[in-house]
N, C-alpha and C. Protein backbone atom coordinates (compact mmCIF):
# COMPACT_ATOMS: atom_id res chain seq x y z
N UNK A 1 7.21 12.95 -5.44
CA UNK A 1 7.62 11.83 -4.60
C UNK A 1 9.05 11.46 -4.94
N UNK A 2 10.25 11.36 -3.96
CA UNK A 2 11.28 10.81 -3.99
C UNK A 2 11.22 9.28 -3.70
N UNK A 3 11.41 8.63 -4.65
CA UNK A 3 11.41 7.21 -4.58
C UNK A 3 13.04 6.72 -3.63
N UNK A 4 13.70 7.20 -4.06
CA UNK A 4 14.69 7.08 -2.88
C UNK A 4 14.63 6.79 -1.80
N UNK A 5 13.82 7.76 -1.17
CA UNK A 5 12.90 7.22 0.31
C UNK A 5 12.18 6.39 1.22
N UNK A 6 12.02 5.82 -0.13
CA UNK A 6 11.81 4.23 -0.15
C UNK A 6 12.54 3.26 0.15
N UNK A 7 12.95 2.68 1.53
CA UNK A 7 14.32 1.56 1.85
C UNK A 7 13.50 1.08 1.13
N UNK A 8 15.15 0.02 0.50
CA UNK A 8 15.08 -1.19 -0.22
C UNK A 8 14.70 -0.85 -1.72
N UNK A 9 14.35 0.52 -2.27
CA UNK A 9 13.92 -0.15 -3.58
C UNK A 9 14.35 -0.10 -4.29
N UNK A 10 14.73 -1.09 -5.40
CA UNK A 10 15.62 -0.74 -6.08
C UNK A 10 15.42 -0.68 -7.78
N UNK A 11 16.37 -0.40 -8.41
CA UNK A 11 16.40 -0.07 -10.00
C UNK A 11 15.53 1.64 -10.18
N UNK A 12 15.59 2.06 -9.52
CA UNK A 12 15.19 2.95 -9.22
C UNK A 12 15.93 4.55 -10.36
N UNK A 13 16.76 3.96 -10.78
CA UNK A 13 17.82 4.52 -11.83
C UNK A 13 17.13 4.18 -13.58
N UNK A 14 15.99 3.14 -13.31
CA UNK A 14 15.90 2.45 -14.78
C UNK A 14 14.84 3.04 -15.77
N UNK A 15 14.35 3.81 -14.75
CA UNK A 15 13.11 4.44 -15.76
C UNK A 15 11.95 4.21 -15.95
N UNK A 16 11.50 3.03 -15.44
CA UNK A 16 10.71 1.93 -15.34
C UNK A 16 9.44 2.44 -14.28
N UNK A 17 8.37 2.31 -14.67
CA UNK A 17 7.18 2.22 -13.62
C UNK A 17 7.41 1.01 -12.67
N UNK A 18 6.76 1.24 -11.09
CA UNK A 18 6.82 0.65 -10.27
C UNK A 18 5.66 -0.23 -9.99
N UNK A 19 6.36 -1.23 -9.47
CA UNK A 19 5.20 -2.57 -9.59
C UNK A 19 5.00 -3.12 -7.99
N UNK A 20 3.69 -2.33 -7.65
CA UNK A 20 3.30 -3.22 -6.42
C UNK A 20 2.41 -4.32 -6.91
N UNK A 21 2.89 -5.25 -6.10
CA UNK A 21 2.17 -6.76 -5.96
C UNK A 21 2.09 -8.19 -5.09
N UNK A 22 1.63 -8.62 -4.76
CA UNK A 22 1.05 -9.53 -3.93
C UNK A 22 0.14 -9.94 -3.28
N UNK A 23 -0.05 -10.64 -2.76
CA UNK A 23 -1.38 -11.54 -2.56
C UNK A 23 -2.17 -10.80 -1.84
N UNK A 24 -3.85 -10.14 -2.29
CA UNK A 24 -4.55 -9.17 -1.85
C UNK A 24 -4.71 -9.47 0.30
N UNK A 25 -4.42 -10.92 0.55
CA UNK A 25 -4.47 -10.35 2.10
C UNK A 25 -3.32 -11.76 2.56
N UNK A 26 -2.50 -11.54 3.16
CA UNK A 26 -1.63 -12.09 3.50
C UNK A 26 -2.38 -13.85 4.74
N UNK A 27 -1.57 -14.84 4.09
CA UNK A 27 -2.82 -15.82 4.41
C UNK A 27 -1.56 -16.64 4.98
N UNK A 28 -0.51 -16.53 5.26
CA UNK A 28 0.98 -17.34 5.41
C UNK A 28 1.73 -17.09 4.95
N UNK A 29 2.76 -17.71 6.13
CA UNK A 29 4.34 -16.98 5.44
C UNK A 29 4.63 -17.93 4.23
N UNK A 30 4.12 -19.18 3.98
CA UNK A 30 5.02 -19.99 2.99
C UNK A 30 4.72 -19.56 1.73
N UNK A 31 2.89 -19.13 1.61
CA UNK A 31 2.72 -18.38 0.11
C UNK A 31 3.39 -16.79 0.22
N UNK A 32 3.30 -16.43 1.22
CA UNK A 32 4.03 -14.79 1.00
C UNK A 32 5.45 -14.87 0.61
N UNK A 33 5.95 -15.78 1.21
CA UNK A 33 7.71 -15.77 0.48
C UNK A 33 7.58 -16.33 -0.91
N UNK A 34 7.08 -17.70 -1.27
CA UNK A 34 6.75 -17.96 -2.53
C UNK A 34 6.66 -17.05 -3.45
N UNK A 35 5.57 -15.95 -3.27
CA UNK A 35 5.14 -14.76 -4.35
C UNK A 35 6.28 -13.95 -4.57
N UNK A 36 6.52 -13.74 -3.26
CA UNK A 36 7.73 -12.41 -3.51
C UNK A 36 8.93 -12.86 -4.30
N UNK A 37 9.62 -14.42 -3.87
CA UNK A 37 10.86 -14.55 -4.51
C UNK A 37 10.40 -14.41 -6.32
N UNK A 38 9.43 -15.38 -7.03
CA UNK A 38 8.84 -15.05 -7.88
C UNK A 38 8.85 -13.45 -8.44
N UNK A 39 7.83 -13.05 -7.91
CA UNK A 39 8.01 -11.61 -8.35
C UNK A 39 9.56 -10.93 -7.87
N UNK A 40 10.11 -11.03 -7.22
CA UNK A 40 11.32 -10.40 -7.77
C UNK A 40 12.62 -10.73 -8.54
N UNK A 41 12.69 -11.95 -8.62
CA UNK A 41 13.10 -12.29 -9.92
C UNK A 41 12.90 -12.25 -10.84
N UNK A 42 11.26 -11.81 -11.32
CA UNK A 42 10.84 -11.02 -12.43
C UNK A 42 11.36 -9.77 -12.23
N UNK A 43 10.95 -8.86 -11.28
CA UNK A 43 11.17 -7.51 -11.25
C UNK A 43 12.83 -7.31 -11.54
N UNK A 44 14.00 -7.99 -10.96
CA UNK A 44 15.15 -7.87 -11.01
C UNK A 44 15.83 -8.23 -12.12
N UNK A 45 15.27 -8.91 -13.11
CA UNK A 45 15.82 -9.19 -14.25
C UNK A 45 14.98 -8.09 -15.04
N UNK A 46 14.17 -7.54 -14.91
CA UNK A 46 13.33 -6.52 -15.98
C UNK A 46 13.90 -5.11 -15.59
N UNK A 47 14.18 -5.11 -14.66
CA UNK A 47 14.72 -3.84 -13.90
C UNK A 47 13.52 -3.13 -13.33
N UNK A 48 12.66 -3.45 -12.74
CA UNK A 48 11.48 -2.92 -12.36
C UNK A 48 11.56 -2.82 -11.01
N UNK A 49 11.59 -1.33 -10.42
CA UNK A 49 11.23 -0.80 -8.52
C UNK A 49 10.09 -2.23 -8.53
N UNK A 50 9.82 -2.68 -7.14
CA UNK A 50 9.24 -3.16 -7.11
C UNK A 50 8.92 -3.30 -5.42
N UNK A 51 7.70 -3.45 -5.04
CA UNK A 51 7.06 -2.92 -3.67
C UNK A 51 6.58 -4.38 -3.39
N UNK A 52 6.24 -5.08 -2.14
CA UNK A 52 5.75 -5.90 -2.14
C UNK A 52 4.55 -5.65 -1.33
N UNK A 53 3.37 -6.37 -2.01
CA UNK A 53 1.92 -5.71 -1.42
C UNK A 53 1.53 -6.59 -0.62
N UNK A 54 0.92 -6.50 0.50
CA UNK A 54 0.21 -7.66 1.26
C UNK A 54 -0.84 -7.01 2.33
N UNK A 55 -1.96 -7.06 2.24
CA UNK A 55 -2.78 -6.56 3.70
C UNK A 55 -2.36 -7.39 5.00
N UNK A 56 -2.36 -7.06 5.48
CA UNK A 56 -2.42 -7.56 7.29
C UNK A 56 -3.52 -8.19 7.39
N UNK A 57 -4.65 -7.24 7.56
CA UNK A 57 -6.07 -7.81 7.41
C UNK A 57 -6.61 -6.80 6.69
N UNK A 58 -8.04 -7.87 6.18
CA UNK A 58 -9.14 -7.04 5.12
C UNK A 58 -10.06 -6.42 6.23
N UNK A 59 -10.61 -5.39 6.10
CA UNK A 59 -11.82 -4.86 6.90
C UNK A 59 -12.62 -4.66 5.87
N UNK A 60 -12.53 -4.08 4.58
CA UNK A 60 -13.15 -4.16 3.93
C UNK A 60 -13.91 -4.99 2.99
N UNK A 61 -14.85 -5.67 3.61
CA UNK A 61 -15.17 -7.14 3.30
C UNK A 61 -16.91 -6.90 2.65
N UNK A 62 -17.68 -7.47 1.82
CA UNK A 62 -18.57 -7.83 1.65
C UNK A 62 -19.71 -8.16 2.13
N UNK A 63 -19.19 -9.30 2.80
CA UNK A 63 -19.93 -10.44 3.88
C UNK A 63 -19.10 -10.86 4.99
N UNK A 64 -20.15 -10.66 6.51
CA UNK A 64 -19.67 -10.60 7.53
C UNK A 64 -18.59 -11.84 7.86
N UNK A 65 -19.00 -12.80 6.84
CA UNK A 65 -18.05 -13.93 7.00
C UNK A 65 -16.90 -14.67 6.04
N UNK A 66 -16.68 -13.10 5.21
CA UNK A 66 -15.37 -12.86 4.67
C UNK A 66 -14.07 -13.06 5.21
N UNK A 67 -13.25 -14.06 4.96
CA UNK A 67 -11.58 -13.73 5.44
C UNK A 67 -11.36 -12.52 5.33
N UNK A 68 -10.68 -12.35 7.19
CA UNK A 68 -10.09 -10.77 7.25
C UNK A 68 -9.06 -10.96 6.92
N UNK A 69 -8.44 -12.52 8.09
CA UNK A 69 -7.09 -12.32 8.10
C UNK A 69 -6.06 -13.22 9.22
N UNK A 70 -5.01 -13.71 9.55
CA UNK A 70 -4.79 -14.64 10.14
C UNK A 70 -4.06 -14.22 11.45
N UNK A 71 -3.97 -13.25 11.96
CA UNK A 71 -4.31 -12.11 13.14
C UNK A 71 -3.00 -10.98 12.96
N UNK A 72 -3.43 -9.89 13.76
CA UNK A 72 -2.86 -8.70 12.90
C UNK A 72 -1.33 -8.61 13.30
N UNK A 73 -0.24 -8.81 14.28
CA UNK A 73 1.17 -9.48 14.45
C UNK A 73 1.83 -10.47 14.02
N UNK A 74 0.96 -11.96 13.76
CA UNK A 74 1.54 -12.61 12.91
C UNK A 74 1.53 -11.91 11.43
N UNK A 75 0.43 -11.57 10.72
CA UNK A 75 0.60 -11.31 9.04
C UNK A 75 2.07 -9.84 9.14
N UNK A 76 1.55 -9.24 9.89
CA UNK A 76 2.68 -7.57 10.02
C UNK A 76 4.06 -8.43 10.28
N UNK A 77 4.47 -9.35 11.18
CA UNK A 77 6.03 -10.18 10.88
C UNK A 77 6.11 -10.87 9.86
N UNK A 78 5.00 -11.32 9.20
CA UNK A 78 5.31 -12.33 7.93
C UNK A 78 5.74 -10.96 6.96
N UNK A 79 5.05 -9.90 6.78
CA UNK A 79 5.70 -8.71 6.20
C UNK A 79 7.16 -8.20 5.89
N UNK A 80 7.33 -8.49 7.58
CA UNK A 80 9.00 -7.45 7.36
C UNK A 80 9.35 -9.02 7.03
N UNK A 81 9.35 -9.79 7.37
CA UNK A 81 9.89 -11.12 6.86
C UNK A 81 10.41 -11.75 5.17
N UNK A 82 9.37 -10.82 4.71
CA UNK A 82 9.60 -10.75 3.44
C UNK A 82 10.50 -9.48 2.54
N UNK A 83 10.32 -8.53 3.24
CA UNK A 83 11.66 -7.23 3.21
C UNK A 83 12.25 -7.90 3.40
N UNK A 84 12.94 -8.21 4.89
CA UNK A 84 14.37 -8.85 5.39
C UNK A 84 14.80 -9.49 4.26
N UNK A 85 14.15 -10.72 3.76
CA UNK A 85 14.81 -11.98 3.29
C UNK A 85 14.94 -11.30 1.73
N UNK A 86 14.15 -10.73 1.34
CA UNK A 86 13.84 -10.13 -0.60
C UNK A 86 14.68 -8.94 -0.70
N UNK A 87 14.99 -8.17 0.41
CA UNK A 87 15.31 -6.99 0.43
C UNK A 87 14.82 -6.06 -0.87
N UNK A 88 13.46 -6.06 -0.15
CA UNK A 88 12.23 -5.20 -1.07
C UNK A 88 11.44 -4.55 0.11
N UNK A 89 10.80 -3.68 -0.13
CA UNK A 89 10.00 -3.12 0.54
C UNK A 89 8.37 -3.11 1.10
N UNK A 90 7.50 -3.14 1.71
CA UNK A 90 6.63 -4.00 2.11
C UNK A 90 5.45 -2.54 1.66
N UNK A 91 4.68 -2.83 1.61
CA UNK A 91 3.00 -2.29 1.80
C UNK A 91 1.99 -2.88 2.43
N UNK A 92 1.44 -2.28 3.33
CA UNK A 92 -0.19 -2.73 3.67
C UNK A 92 -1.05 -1.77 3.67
N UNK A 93 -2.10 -2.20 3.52
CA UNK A 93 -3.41 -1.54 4.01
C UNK A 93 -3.60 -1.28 5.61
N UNK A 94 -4.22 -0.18 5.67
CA UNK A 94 -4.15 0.39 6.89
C UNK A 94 -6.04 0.76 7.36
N UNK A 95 -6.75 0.85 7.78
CA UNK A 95 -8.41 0.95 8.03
C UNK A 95 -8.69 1.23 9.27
N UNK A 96 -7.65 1.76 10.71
CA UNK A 96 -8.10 2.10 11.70
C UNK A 96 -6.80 3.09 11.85
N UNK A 97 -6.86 4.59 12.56
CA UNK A 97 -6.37 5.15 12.86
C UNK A 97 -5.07 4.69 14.01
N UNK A 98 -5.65 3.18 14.95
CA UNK A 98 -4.91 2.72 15.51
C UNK A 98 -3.98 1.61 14.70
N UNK A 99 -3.95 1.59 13.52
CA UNK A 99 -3.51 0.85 12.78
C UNK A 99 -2.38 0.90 12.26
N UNK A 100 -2.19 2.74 11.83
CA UNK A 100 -1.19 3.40 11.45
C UNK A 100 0.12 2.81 11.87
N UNK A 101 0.07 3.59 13.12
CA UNK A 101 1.59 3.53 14.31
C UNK A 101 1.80 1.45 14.17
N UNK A 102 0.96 1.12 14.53
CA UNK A 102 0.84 -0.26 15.01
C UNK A 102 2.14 -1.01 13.31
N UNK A 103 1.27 -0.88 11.92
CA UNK A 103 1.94 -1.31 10.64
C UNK A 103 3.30 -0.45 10.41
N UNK A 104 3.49 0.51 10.39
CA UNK A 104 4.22 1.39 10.67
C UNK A 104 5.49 0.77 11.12
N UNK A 105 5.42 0.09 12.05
CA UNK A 105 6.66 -0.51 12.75
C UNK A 105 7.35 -1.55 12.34
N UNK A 106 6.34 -2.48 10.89
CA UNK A 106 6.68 -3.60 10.03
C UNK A 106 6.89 -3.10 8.71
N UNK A 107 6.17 -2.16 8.09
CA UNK A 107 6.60 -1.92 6.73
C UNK A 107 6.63 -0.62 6.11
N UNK A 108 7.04 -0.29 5.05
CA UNK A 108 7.71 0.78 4.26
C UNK A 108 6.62 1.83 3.95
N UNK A 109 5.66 1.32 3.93
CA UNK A 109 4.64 2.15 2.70
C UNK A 109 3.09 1.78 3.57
N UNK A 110 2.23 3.06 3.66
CA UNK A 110 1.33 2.56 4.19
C UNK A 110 0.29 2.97 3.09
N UNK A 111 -0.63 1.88 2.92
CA UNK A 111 -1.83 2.54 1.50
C UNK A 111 -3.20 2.58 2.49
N UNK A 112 -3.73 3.88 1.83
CA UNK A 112 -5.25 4.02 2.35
C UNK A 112 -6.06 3.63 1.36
N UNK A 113 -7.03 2.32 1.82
CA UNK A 113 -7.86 1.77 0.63
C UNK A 113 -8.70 2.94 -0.15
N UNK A 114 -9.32 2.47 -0.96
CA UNK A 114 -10.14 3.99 -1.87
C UNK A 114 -11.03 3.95 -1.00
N UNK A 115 -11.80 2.83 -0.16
CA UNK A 115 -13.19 3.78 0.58
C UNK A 115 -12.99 4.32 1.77
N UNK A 116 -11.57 4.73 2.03
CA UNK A 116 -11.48 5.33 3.11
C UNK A 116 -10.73 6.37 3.38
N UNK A 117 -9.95 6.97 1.95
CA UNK A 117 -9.07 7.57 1.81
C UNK A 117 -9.74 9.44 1.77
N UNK A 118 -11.13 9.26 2.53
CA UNK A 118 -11.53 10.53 2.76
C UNK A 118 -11.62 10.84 3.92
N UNK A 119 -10.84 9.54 4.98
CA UNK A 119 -11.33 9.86 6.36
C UNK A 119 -9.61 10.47 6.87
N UNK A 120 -10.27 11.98 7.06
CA UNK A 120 -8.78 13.06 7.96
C UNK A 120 -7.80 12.22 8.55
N UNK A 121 -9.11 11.86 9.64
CA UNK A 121 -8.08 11.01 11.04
C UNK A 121 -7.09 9.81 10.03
N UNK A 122 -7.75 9.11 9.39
CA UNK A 122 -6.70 8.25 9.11
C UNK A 122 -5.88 8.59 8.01
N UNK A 123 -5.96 9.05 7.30
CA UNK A 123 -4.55 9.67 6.61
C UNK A 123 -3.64 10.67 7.22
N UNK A 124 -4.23 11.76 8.02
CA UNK A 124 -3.09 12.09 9.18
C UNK A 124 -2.33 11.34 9.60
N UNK A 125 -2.74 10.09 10.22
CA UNK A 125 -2.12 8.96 11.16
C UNK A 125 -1.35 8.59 10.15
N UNK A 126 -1.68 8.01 9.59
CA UNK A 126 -0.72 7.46 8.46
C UNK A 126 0.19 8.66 7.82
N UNK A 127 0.35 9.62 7.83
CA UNK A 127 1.28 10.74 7.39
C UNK A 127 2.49 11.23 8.46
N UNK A 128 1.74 10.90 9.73
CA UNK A 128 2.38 11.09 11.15
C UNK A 128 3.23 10.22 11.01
N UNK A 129 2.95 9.03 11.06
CA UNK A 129 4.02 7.84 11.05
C UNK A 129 5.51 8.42 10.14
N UNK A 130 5.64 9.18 9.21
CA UNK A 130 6.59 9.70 8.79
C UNK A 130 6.69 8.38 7.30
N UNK A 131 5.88 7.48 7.54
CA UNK A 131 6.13 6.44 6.33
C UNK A 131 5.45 7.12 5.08
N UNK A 132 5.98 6.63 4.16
CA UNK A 132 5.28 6.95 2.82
C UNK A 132 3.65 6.52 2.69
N UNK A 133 2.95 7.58 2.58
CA UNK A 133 1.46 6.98 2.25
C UNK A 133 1.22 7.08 0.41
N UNK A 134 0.26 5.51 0.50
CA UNK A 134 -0.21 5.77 -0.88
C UNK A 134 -1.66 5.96 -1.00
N UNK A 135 -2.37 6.31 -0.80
CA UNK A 135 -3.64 6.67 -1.06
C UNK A 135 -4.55 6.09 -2.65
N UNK A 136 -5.64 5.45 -2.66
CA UNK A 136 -5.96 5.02 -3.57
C UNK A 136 -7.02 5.55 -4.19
N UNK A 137 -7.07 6.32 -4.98
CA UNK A 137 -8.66 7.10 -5.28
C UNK A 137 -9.52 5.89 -5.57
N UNK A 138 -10.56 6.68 -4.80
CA UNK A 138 -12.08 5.61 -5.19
C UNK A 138 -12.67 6.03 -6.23
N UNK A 139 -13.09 5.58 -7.20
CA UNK A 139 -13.41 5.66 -8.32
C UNK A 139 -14.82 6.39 -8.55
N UNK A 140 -15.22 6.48 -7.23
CA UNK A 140 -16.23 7.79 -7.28
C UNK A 140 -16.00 8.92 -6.93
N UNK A 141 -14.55 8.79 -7.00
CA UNK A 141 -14.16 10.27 -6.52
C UNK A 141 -13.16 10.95 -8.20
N UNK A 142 -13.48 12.57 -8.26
CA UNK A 142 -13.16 12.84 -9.74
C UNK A 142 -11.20 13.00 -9.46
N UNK A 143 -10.40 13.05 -10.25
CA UNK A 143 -9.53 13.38 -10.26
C UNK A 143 -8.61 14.25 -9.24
N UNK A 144 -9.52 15.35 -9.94
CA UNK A 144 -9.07 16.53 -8.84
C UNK A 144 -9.31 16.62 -7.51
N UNK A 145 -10.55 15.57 -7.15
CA UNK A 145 -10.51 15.66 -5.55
C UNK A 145 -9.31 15.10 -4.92
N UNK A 146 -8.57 14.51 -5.42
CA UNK A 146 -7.15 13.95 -4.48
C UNK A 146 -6.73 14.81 -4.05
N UNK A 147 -6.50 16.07 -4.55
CA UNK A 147 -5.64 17.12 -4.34
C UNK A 147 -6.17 17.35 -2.73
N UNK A 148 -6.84 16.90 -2.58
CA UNK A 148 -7.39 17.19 -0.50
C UNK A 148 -7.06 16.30 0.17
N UNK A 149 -6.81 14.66 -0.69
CA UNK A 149 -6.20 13.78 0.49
C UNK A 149 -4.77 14.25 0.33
N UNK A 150 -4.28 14.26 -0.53
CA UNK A 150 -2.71 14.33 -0.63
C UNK A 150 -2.52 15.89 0.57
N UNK A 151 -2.83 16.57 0.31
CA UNK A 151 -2.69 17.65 1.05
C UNK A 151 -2.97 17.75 2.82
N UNK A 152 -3.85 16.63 3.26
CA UNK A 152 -3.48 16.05 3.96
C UNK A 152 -2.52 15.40 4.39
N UNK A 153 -1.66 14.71 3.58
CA UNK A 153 -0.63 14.34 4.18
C UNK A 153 0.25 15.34 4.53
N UNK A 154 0.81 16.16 3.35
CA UNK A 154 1.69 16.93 3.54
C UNK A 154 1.48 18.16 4.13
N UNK A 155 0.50 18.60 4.88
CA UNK A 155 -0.27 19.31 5.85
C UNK A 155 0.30 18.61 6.87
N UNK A 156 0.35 17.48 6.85
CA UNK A 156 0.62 16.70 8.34
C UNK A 156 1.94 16.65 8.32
N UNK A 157 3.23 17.61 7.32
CA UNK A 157 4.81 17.37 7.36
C UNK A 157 5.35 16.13 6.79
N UNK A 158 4.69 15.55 6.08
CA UNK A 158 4.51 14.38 5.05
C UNK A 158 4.73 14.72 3.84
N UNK A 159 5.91 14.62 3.30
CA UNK A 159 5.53 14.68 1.35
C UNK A 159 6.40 13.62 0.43
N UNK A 160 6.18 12.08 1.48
CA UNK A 160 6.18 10.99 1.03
C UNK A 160 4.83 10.59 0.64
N UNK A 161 4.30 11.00 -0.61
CA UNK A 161 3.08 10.35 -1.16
C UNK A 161 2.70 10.15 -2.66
N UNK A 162 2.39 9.07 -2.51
CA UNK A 162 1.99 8.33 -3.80
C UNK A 162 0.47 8.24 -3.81
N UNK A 163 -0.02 8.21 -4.83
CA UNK A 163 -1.47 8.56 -5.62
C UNK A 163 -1.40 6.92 -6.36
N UNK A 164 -2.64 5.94 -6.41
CA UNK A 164 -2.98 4.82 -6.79
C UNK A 164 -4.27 5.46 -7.94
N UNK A 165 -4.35 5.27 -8.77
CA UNK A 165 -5.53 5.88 -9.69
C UNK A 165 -6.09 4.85 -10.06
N UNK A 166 -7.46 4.40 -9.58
CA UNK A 166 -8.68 3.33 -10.21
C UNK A 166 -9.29 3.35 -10.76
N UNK A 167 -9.54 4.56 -11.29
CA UNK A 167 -10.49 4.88 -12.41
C UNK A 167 -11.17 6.09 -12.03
N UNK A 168 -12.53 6.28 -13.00
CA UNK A 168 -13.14 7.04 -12.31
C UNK A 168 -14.57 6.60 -13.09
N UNK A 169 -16.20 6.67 -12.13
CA UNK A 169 -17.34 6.49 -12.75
C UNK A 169 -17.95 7.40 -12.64
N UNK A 170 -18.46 7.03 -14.17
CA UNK A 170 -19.46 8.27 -14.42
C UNK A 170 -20.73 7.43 -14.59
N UNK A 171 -21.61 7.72 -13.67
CA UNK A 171 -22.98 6.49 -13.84
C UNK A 171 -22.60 5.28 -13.71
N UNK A 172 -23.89 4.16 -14.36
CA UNK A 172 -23.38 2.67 -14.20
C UNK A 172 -22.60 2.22 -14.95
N UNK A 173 -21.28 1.66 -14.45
CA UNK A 173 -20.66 0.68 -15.78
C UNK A 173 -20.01 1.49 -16.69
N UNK A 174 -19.91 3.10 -16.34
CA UNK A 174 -19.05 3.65 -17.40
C UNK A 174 -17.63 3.60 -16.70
N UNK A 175 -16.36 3.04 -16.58
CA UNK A 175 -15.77 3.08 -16.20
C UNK A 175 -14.37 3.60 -16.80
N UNK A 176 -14.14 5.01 -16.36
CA UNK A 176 -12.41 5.65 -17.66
C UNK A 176 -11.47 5.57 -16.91
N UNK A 177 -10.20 4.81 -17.21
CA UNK A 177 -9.34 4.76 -16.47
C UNK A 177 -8.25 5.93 -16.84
């Protein structure tokens, strides 16, 4: 992965692991700018790349009457809103093939959650877009199976991709990161 490729990110010269972060689903612009200026005034004085994370919406929810999300054009402008003004780079989660193209048009980096990062159609889509995908292994998946999502992407003329590693289980509760 060329991090370069990445508008906006910077310190990228420092050596430093990269720090995505922010609020697991984007709930307003006043806490999304809040977090980010925060975190990058950490990140910019430490010298740390730094990505700013935010879902659009959750699909992957629990209970049917889980916050998804505060609808999917407003949270995707509160996004680039926070690039523009931080001049940092954005991430979301992505969970419908029509989702891709749609986020795509607001931010830098598209991540496929771990329980879905086995479905073709949507990591194609997301590889098509030409944006960087990050893919998140699900922790029931072993190591070496990534080597089939990633290859997906770059099957699809994609070899902007980043790998998220969650662990991996072996049975209940054994969890090796």
């Amino acid at each position: 992965m060329d991090f370069t490729q990445i508008p906006q990110l910077r310190h990228t010269d420092s050596k430093q692991f990269f720090l995505l972060s922010g609020p697991c689903a984007i709930e307003g612009e006043d806490m999304a700018l809040r977090i980010a200026e925060h975190i990058v005034q950490v990140t910019d004085k430490l010298r740390i790349p730094y990505v700013f994370k935010g879902s659009f919406k959750k699909a992957n929810r629990s209970r049917v009457d889980s916050f998804t999300g505060i609808g999917d054009e407003k949270a995707l402008k509160i996004l680039r809103k926070v690039s523009e003004t931080f001049h940092v780079p954005t991430i979301t989660d992505i969970h419908e093939v029509s989702d891709a193209a749609k986020a795509a048009e607001y931010v830098d980096i598209l991540q496929i959650p771990a329980f879905l990062v086995r479905q073709t159609d949507l990591v194609i889509a997301a590889a098509k877009t030409g944006k960087t995908v990050n893919l998140k292994k699900g922790q029931f998946m072993s190591p070496e199976s990534m080597k089939h999502a990633v290859a997906k992407v770059t099957d699809s003329g994609n070899e902007q991709v980043i790998i998220t590693d969650r662990g991996t289980m072996f049975g209940y509760q054994d969890m090796i990161v």
